[in-house]
PDB file of N, CA and C in Angstrom:
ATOM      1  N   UNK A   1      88.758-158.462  -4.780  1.00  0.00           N
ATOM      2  CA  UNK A   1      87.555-158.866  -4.061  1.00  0.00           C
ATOM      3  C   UNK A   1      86.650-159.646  -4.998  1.00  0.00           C
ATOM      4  N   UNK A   2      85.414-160.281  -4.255  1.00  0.00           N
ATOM      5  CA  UNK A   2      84.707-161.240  -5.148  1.00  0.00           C
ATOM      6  C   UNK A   2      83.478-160.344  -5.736  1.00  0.00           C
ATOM      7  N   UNK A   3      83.292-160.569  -6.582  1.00  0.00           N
ATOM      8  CA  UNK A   3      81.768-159.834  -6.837  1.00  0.00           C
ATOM      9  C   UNK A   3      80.959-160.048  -6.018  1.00  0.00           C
ATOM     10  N   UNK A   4      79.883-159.363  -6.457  1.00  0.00           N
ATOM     11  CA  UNK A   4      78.696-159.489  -5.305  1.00  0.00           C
ATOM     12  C   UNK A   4      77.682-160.944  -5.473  1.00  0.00           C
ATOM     13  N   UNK A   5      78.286-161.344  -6.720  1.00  0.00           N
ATOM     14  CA  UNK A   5      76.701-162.258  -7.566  1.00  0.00           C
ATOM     15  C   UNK A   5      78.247-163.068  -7.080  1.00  0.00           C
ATOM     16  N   UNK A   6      79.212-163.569  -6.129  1.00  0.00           N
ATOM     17  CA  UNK A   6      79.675-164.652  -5.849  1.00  0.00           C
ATOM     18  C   UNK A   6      78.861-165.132  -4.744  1.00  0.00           C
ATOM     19  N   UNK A   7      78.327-166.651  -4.832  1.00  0.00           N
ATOM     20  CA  UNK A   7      78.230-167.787  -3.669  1.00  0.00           C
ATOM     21  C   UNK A   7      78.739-167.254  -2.201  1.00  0.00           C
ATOM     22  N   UNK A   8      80.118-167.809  -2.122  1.00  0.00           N
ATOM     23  CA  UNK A   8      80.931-167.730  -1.028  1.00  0.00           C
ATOM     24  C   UNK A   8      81.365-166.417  -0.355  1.00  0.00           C
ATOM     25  N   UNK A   9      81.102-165.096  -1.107  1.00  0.00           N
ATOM     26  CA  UNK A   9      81.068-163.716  -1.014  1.00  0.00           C
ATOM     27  C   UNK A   9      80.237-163.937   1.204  1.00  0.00           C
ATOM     28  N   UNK A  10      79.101-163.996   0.461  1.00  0.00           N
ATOM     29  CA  UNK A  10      78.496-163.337   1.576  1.00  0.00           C
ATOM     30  C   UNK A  10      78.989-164.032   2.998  1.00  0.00           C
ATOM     31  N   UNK A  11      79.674-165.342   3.141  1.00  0.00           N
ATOM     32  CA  UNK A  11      79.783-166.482   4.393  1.00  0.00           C
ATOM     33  C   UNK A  11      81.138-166.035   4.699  1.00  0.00           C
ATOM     34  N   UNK A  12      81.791-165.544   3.214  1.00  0.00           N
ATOM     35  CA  UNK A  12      83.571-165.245   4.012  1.00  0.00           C
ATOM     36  C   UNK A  12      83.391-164.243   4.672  1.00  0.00           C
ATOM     37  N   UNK A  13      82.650-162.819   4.279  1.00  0.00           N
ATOM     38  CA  UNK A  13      82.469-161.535   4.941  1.00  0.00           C
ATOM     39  C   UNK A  13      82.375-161.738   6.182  1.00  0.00           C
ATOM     40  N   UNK A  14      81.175-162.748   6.338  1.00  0.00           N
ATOM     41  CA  UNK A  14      80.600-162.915   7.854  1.00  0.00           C
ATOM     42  C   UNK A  14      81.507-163.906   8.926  1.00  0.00           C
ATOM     43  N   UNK A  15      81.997-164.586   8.323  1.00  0.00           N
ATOM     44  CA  UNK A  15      83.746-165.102   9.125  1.00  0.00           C
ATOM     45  C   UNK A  15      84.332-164.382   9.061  1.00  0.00           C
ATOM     46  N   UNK A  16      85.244-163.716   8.257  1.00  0.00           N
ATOM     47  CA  UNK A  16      85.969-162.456   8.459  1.00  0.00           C
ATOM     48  C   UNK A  16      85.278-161.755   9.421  1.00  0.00           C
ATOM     49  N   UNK A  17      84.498-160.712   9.210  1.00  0.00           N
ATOM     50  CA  UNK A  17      83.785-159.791  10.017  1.00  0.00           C
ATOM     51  C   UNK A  17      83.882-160.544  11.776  1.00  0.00           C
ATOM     52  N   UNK A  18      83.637-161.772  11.982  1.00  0.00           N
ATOM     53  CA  UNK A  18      83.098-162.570  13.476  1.00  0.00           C
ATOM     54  C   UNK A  18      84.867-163.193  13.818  1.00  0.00           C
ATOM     55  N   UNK A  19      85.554-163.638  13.171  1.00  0.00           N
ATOM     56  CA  UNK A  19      87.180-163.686  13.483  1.00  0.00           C
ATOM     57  C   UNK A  19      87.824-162.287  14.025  1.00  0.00           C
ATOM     58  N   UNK A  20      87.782-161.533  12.713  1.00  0.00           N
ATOM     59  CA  UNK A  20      88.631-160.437  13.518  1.00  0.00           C
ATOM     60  C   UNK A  20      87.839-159.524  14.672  1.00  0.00           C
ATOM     61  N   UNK A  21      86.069-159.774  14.374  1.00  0.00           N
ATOM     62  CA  UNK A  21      86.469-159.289  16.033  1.00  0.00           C
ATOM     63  C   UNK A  21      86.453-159.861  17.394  1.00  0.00           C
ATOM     64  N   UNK A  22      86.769-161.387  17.158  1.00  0.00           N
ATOM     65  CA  UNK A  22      87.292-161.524  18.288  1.00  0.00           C
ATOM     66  C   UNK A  22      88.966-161.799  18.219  1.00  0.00           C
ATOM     67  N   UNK A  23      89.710-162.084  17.126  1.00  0.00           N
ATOM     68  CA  UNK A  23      91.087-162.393  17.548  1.00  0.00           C
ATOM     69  C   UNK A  23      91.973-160.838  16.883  1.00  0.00           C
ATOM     70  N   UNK A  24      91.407-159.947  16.348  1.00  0.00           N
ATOM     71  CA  UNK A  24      91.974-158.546  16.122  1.00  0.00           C
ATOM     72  C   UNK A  24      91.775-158.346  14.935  1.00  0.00           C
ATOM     73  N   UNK A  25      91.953-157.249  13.901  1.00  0.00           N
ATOM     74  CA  UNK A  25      91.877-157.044  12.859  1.00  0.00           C
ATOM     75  C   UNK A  25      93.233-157.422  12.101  1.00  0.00           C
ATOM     76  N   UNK A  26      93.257-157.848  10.673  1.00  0.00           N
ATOM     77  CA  UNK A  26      93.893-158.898  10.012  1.00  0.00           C
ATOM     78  C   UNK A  26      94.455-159.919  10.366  1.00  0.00           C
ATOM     79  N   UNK A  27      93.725-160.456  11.151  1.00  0.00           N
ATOM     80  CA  UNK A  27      94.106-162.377  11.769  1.00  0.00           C
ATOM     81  C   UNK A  27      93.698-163.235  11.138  1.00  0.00           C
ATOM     82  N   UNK A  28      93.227-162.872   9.706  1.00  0.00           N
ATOM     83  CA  UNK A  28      92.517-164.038   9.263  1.00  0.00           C
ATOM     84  C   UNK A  28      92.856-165.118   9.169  1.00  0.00           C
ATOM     85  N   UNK A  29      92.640-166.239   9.180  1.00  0.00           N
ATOM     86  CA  UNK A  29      93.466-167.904   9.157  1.00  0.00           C
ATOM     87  C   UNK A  29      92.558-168.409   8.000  1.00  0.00           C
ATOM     88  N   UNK A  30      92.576-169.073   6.988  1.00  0.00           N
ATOM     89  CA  UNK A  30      92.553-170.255   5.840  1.00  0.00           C
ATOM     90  C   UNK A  30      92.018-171.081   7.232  1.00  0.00           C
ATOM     91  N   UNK A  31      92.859-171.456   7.648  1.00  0.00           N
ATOM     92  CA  UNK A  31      91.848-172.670   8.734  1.00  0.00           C
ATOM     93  C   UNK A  31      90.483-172.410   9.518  1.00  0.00           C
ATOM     94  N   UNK A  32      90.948-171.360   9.964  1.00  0.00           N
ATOM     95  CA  UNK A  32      89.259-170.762  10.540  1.00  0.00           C
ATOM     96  C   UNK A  32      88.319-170.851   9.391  1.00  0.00           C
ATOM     97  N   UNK A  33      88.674-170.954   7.724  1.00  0.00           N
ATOM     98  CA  UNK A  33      87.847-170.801   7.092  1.00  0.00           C
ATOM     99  C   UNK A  33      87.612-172.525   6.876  1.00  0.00           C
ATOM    100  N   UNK A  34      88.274-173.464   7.159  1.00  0.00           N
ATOM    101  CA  UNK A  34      88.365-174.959   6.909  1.00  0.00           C
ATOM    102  C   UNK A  34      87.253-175.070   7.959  1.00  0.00           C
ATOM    103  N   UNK A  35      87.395-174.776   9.079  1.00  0.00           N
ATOM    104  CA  UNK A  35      86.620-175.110  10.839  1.00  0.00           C
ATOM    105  C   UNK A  35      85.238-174.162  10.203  1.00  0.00           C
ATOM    106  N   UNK A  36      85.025-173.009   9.391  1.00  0.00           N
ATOM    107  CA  UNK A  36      83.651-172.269   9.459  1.00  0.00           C
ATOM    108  C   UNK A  36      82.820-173.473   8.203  1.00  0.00           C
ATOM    109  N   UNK A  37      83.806-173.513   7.512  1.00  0.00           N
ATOM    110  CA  UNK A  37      82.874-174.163   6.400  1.00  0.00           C
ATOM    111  C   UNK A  37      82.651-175.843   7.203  1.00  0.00           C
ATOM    112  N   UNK A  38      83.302-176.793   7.710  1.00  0.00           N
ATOM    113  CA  UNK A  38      83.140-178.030   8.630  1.00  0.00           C
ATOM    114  C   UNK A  38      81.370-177.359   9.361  1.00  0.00           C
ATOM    115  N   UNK A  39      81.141-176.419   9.909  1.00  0.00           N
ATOM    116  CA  UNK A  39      79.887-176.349  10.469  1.00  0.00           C
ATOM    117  C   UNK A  39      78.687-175.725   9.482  1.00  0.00           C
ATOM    118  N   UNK A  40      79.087-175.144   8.642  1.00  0.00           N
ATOM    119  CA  UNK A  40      78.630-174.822   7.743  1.00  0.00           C
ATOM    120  C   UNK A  40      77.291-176.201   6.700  1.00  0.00           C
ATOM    121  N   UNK A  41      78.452-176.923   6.596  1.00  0.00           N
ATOM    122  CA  UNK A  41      77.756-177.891   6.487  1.00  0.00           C
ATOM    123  C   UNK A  41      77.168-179.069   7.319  1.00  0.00           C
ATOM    124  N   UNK A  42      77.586-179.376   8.475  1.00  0.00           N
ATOM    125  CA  UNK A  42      76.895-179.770   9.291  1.00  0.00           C
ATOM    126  C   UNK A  42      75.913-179.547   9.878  1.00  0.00           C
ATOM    127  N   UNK A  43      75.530-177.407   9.725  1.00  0.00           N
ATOM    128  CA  UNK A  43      74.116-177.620   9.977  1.00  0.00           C
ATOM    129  C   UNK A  43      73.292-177.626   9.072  1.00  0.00           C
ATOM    130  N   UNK A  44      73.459-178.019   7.383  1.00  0.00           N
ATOM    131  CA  UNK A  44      72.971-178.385   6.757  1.00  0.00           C
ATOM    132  C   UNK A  44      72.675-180.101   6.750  1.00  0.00           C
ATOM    133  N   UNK A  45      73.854-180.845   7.076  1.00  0.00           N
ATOM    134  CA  UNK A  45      73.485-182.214   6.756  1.00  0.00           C
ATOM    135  C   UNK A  45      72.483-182.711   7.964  1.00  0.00           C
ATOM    136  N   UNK A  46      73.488-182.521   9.047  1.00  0.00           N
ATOM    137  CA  UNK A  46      72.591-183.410  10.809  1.00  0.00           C
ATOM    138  C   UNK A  46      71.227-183.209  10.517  1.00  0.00           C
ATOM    139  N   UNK A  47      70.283-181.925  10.488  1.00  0.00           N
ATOM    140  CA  UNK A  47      69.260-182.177  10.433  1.00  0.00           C
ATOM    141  C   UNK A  47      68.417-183.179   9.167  1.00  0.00           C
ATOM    142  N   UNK A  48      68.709-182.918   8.342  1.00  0.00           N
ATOM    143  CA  UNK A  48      68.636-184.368   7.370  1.00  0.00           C
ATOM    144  C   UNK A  48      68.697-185.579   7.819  1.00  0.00           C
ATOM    145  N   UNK A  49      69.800-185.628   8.521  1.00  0.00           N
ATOM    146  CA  UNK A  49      70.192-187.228   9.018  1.00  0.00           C
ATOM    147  C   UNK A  49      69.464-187.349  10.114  1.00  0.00           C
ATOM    148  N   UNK A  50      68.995-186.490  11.003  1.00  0.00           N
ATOM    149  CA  UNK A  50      67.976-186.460  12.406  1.00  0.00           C
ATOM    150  C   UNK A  50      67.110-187.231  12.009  1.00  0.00           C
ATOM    151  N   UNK A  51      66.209-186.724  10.909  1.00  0.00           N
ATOM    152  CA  UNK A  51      64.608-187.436  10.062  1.00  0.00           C
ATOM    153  C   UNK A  51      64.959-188.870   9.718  1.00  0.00           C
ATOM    154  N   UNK A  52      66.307-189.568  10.206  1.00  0.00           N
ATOM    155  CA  UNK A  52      65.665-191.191   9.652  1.00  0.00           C
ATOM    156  C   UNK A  52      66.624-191.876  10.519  1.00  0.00           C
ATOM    157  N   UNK A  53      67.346-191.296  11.634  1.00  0.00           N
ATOM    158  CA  UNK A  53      68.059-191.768  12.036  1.00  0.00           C
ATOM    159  C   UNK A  53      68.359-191.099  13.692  1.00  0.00           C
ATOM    160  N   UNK A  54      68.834-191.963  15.085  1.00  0.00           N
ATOM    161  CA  UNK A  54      69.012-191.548  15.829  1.00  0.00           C
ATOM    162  C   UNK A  54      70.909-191.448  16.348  1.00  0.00           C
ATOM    163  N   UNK A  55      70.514-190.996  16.564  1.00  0.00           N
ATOM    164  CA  UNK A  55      72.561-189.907  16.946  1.00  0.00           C
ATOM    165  C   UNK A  55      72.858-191.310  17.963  1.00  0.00           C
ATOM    166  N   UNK A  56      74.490-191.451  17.542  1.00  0.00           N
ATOM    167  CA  UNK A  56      75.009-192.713  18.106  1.00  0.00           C
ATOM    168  C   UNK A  56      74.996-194.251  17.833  1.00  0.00           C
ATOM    169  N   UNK A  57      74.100-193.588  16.576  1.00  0.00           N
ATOM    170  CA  UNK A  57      73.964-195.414  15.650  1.00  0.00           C
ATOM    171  C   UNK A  57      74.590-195.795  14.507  1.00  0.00           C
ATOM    172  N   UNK A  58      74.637-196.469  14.466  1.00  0.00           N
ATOM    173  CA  UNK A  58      75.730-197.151  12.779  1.00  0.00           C
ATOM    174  C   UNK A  58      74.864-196.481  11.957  1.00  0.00           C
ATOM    175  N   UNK A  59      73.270-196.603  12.146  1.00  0.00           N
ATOM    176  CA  UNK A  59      72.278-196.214  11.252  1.00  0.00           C
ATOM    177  C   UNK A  59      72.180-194.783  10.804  1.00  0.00           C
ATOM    178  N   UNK A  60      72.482-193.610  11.503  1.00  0.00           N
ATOM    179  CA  UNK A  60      72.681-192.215  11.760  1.00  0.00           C
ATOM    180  C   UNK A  60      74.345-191.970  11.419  1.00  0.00           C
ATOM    181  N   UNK A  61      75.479-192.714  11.544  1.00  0.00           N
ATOM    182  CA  UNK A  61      76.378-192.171  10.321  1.00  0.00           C
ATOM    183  C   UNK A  61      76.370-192.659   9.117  1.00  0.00           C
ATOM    184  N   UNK A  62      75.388-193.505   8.459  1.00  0.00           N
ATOM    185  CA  UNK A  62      74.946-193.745   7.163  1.00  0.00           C
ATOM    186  C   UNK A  62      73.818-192.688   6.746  1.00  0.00           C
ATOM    187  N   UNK A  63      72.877-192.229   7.795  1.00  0.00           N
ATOM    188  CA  UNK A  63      72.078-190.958   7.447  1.00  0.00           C
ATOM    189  C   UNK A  63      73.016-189.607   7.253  1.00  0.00           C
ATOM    190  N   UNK A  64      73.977-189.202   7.879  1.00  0.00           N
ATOM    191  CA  UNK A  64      75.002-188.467   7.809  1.00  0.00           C
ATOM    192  C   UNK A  64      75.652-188.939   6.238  1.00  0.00           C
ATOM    193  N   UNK A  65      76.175-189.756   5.944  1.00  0.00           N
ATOM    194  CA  UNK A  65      76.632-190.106   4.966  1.00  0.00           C
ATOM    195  C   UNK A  65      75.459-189.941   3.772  1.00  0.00           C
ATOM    196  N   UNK A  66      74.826-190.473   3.781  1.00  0.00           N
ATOM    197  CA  UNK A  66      73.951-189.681   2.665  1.00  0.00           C
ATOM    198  C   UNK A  66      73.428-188.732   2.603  1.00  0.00           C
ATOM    199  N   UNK A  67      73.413-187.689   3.579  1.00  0.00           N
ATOM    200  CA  UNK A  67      72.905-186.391   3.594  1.00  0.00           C
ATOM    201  C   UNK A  67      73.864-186.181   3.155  1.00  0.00           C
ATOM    202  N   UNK A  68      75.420-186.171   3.026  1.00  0.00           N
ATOM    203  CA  UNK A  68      76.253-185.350   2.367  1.00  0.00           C
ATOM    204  C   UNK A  68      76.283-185.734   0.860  1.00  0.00           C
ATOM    205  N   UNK A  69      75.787-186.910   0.431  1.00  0.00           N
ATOM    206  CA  UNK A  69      75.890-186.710  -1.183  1.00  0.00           C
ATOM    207  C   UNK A  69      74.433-186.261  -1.276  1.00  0.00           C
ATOM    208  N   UNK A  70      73.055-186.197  -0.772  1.00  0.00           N
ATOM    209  CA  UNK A  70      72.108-185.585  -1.110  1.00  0.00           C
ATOM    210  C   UNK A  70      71.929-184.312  -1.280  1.00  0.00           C
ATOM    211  N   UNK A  71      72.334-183.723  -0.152  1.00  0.00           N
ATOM    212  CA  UNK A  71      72.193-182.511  -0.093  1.00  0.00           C
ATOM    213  C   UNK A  71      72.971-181.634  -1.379  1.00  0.00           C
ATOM    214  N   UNK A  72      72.747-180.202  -1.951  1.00  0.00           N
ATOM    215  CA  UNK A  72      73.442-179.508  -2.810  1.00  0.00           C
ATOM    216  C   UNK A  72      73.692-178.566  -2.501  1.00  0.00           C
ATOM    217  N   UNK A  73      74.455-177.512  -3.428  1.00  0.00           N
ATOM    218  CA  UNK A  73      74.818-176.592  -3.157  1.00  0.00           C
ATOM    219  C   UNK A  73      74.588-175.775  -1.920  1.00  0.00           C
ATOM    220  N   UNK A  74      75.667-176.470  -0.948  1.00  0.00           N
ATOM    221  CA  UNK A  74      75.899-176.010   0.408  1.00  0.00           C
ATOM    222  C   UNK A  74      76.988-175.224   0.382  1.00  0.00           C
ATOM    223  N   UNK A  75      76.351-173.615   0.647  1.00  0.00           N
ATOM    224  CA  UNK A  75      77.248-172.170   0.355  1.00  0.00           C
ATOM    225  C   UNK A  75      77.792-172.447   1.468  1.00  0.00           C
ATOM    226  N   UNK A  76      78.979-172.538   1.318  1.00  0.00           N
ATOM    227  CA  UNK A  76      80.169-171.792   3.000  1.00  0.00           C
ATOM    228  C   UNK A  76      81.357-170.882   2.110  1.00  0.00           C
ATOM    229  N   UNK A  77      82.799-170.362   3.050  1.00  0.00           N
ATOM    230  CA  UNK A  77      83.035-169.037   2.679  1.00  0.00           C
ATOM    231  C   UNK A  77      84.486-169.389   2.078  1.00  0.00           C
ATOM    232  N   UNK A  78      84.751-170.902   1.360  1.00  0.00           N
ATOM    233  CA  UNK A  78      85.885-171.167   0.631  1.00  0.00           C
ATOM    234  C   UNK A  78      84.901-171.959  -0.398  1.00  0.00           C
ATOM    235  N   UNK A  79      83.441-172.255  -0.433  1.00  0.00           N
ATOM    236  CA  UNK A  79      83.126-172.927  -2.053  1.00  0.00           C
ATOM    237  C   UNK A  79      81.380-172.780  -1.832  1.00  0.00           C
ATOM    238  N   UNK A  80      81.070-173.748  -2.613  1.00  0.00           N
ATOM    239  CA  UNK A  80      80.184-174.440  -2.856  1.00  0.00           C
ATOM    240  C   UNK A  80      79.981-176.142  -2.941  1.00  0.00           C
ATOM    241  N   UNK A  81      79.647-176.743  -2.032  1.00  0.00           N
ATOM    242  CA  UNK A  81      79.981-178.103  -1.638  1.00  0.00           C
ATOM    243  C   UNK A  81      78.808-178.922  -2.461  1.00  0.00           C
ATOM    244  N   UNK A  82      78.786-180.050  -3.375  1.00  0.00           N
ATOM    245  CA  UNK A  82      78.189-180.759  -4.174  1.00  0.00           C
ATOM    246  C   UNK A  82      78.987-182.174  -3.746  1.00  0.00           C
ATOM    247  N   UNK A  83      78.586-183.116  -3.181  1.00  0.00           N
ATOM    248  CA  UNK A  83      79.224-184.291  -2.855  1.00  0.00           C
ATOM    249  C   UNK A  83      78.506-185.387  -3.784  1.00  0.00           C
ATOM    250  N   UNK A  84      79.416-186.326  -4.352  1.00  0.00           N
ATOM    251  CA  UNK A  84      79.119-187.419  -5.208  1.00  0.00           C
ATOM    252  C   UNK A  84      79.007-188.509  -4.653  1.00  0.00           C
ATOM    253  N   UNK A  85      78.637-189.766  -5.004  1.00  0.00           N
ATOM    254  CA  UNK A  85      78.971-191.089  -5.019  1.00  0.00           C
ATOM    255  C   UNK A  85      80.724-191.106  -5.045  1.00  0.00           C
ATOM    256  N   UNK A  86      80.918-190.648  -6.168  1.00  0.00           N
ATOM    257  CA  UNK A  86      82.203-190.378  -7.166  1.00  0.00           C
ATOM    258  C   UNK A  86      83.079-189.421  -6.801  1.00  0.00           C
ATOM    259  N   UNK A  87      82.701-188.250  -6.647  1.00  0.00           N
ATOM    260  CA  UNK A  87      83.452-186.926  -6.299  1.00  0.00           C
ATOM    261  C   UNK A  87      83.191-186.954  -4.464  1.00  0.00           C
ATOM    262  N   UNK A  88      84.446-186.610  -3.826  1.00  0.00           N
ATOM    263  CA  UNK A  88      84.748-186.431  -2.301  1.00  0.00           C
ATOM    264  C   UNK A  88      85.382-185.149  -1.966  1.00  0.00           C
ATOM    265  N   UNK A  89      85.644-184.499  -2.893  1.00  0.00           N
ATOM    266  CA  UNK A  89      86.505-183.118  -2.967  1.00  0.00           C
ATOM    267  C   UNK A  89      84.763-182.140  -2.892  1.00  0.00           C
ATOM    268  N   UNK A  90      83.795-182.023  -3.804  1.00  0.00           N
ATOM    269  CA  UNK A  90      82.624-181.634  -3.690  1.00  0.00           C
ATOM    270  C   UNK A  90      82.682-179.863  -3.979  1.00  0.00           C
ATOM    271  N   UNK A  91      83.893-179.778  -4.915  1.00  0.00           N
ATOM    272  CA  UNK A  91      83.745-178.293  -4.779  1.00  0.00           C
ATOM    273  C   UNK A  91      84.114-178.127  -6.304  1.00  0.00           C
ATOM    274  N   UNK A  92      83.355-177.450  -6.884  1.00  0.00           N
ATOM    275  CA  UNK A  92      83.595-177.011  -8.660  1.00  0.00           C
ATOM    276  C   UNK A  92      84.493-176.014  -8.727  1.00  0.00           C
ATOM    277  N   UNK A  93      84.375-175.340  -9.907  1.00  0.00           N
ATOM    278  CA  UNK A  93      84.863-174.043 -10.292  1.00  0.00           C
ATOM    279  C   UNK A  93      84.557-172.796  -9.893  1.00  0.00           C
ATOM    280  N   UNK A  94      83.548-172.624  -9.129  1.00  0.00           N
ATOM    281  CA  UNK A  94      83.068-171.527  -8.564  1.00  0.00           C
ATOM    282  C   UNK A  94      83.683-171.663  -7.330  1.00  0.00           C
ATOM    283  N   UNK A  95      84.873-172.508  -6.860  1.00  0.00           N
ATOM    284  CA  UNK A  95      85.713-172.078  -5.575  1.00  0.00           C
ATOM    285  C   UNK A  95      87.173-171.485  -5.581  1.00  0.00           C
ATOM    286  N   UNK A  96      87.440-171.730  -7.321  1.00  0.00           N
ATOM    287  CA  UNK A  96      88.818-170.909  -7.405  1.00  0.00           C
ATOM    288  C   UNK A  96      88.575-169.598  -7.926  1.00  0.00           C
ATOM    289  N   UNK A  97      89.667-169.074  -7.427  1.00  0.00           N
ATOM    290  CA  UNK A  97      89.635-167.552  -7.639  1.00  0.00           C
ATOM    291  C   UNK A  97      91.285-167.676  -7.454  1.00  0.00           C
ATOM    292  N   UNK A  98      91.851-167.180  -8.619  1.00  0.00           N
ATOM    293  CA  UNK A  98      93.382-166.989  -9.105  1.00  0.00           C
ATOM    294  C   UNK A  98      93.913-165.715  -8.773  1.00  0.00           C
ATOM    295  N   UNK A  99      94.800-165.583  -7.665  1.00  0.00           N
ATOM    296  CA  UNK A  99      95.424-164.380  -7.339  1.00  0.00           C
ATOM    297  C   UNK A  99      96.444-164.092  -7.292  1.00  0.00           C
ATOM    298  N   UNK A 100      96.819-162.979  -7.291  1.00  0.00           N
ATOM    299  CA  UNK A 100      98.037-162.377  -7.463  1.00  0.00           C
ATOM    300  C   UNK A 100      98.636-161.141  -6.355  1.00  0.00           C
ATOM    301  N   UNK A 101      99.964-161.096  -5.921  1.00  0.00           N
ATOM    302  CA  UNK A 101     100.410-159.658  -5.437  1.00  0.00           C
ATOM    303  C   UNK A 101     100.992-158.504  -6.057  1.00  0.00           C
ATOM    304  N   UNK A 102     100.057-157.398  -5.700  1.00  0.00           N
ATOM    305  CA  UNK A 102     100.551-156.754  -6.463  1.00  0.00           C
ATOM    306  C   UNK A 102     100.510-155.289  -5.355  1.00  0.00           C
ATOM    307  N   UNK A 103     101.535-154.705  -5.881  1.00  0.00           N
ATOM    308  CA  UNK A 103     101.809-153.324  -4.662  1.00  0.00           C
ATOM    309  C   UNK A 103     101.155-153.778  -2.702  1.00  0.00           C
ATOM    310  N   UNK A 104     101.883-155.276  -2.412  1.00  0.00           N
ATOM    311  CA  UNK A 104     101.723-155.980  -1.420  1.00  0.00           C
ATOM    312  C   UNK A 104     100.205-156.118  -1.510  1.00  0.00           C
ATOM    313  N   UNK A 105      99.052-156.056  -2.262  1.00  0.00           N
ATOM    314  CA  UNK A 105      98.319-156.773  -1.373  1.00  0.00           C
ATOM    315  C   UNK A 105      97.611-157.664  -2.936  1.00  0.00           C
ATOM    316  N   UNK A 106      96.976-158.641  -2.089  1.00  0.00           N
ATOM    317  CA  UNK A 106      96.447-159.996  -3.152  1.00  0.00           C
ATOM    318  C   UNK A 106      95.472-159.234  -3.914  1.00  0.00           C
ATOM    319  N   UNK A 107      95.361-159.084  -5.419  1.00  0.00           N
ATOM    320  CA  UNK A 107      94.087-159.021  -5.945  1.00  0.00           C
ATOM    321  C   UNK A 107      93.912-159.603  -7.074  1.00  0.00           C
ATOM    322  N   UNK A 108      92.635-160.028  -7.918  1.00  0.00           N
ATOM    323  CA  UNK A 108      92.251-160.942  -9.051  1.00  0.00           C
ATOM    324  C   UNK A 108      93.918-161.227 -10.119  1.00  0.00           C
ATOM    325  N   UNK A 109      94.103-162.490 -10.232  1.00  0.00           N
ATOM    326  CA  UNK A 109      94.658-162.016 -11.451  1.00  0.00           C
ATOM    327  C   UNK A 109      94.007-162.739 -13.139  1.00  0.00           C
ATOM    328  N   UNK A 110      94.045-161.560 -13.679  1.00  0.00           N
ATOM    329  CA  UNK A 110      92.908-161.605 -14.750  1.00  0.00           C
ATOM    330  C   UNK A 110      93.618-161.449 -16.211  1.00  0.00           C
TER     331      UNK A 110
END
């Protein structure tokens, strides 16, 4: 498990926790976590891009577009998202976590 002083700790719990109870307990999907973090940051960027721009304009996916390299450390429940000029991936070292199986189930490997 992640420590408590992890970022992404508290957003996976709360996907986990809101997945399995609606699709059952251990259903988790990697993709549900691709689709939680996609809104995750969208309701961080749109409203940014709202303040200079109206929805449906060339002008408003360039406000979109720079709200995503403006904005920072946008917590969702696979990283911490930092977008560059330069960098498009937007996720440091505080999104890997190296694991291992051991007596079937995944834990740190350290």
């Amino acid at each position: 498990t992640q420590p408590d002083s992890a970022l992404t700790k508290k957003p996976g719990l709360a996907l986990n926790t809101a997945y399995e109870a609606k699709y059952g307990a251990n259903s988790r999907s990697q993709f549900a976590g691709h689709s939680y973090d996609a809104f995750q940051v969208l309701n961080r960027i749109i409203p940014v891009a709202l303040k200079t721009a109206k929805p449906g304009t060339v002008e408003f996916r360039e406000a979109i577009r720079q709200a995503l390299i403006s904005e920072k450390e946008i917590v969702a429940s696979q990283g911490v998202y930092n977008w560059t000029e330069k960098d498009r991936y937007g996720l440091d070292d505080r999104s890997r976590i190296l694991l291992t199986v051991k007596d079937g189930k995944y834990v740190p490997a350290l």
